[in-house]
Protein backbone atom coordinates (compact mmCIF):
# COMPACT_ATOMS: atom_id res chain seq x y z
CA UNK A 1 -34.02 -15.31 0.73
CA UNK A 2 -31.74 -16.80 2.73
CA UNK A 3 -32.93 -17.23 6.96
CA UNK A 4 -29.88 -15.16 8.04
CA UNK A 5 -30.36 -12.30 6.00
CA UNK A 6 -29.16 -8.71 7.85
CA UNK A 7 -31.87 -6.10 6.22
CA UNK A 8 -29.65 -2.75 5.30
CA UNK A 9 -31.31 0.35 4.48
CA UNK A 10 -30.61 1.94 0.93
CA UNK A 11 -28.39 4.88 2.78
CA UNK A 12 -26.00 1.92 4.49
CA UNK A 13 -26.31 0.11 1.52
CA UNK A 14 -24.36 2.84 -0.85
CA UNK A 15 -22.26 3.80 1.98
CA UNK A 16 -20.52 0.32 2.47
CA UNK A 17 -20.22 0.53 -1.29
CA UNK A 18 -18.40 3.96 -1.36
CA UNK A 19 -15.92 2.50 1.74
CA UNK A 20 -15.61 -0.42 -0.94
CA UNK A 21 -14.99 1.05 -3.43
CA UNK A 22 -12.34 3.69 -1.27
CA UNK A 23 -10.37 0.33 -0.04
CA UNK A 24 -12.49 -1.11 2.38
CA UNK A 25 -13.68 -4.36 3.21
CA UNK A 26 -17.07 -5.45 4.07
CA UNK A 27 -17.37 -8.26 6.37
CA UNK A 28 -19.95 -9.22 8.50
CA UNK A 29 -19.85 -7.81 12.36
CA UNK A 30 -20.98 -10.06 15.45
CA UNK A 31 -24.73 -10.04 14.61
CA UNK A 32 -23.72 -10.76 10.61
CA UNK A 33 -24.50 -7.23 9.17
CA UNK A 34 -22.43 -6.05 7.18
CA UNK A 35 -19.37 -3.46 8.31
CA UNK A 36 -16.74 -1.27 6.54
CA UNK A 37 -13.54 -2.42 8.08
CA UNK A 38 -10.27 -0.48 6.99
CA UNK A 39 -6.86 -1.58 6.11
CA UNK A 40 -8.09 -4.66 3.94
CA UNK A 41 -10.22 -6.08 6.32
CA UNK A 42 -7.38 -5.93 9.33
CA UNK A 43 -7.94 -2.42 10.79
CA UNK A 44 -10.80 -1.17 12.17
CA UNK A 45 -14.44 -0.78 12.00
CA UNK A 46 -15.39 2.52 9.67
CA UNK A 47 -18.36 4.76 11.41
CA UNK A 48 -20.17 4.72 7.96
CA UNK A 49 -21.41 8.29 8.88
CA UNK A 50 -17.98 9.83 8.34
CA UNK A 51 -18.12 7.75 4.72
CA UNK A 52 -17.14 10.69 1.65
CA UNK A 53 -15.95 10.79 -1.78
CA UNK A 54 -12.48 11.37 -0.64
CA UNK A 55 -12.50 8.83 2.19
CA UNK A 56 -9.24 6.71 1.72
CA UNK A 57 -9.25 3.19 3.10
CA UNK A 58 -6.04 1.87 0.79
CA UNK A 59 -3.63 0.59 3.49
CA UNK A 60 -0.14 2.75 2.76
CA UNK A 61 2.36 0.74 1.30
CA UNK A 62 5.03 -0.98 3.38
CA UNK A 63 8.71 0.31 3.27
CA UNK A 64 9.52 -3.38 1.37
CA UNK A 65 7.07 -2.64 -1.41
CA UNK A 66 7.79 1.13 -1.64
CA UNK A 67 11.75 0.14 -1.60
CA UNK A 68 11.20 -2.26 -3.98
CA UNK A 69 9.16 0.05 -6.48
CA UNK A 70 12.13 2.30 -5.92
CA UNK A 71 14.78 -0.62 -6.87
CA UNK A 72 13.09 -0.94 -10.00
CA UNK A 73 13.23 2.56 -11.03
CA UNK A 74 16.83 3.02 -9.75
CA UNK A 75 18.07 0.17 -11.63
CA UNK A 76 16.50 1.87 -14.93
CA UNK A 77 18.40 4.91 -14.19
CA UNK A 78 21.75 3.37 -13.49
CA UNK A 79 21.06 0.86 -16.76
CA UNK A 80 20.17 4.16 -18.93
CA UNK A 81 23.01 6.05 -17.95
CA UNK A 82 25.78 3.90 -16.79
CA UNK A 83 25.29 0.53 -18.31
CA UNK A 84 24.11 1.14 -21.81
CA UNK A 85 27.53 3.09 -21.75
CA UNK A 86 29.61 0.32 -20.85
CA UNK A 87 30.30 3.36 -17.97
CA UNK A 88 31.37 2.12 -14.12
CA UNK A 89 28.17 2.93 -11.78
CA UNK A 90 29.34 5.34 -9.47
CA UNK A 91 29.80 3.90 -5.45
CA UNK A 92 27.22 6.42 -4.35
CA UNK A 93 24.19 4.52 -6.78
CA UNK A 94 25.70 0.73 -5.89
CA UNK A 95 25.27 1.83 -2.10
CA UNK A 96 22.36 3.26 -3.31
CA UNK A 97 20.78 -0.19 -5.27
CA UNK A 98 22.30 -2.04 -2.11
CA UNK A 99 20.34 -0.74 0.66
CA UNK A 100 17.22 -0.61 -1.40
CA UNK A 101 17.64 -4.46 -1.98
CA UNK A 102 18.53 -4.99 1.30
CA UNK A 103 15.00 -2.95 2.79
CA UNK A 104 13.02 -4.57 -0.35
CA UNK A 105 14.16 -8.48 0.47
CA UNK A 106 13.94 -7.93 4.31
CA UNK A 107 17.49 -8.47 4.89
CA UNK A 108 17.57 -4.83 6.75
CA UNK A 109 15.17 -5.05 9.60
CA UNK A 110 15.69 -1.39 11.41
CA UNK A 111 15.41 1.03 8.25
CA UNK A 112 11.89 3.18 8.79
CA UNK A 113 12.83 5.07 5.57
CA UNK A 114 14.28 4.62 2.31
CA UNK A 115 17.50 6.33 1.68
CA UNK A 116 18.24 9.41 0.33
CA UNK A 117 18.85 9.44 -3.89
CA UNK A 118 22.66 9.88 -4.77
CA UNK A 119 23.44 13.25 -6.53
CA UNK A 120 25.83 12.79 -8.64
C-alpha cells in the first residue's frame, strides 16, 4: 500500500460511492481523504451523513445547454410542419428559433429564461 493511504471505514466507503454515483465527485480534502464535493467537483463539500438514494448531485443545466436542447427540438417542429411543406415558417417560430440561438451561442447575455413557445 501506498505511504499516504487515508483508511475509510466500510460505511464512508459506500457513502462516497452513492454521492458518486448521484453526481458527485470525490476528491481528496486537506488531509487527502477522500470527500463528496457537489456540482462536479466545483460546489461544495457533501456532509456524507445526509447521503440517500434520492440525493441529487447533477449540476442543473445552464440556460445555453437547455436553450440549445430546445433549438434542436424547435427546429424539428418547424422542419415537420413548415418545411417539409415547402410552407413559410410563421414570424412568431423564426423569433422563436432566433432568440433560442441567440441564448444557446451566448450572443444574448441578460436572458435568465428561455422564451415562451409560439402558439400558433
Amino acid at each position: 500500500m501506498p505511504s499516504d493511504v487515508v483508511a475509510v471505514t466500510d460505511e464512508q466507503h459506500s457513502l462516497l460511492f452513492l454521492a458518486l454515483k448521484n453526481g458527485a465527485a470525490i476528491i481528496p480534502d486537506s488531509n487527502g481523504s477522500p470527500s463528496a464535493v457537489s456540482n462536479g467537483g466545483y460546489g461544495s463539500l457533501i456532509d456524507l451523513s445526509t447521503v440517500t438514494e434520492d440525493s441529487n448531485y447533477i449540476p442543473a443545466p445552464t440556460l445555453a445547454k437547455q436553450a440549445s436542447d430546445e433549438l434542436s427540438s424547435a427546429r424539428g417542429y418547424v422542419y415537420n410542419n413548415y418545411g417539409i411543406l415547402n410552407e413559410p415558417t410563421p414570424d412568431a417560430w423564426v423569433s422563436y428559433l432566433k432568440a433560442l440561438m441567440a441564448i444557446a451561442n451566448g450572443t444574448d447575455k441578460t436572458s435568465t429564461t428561455l422564451p415562451p413557445e409560439p402558439v400558433v
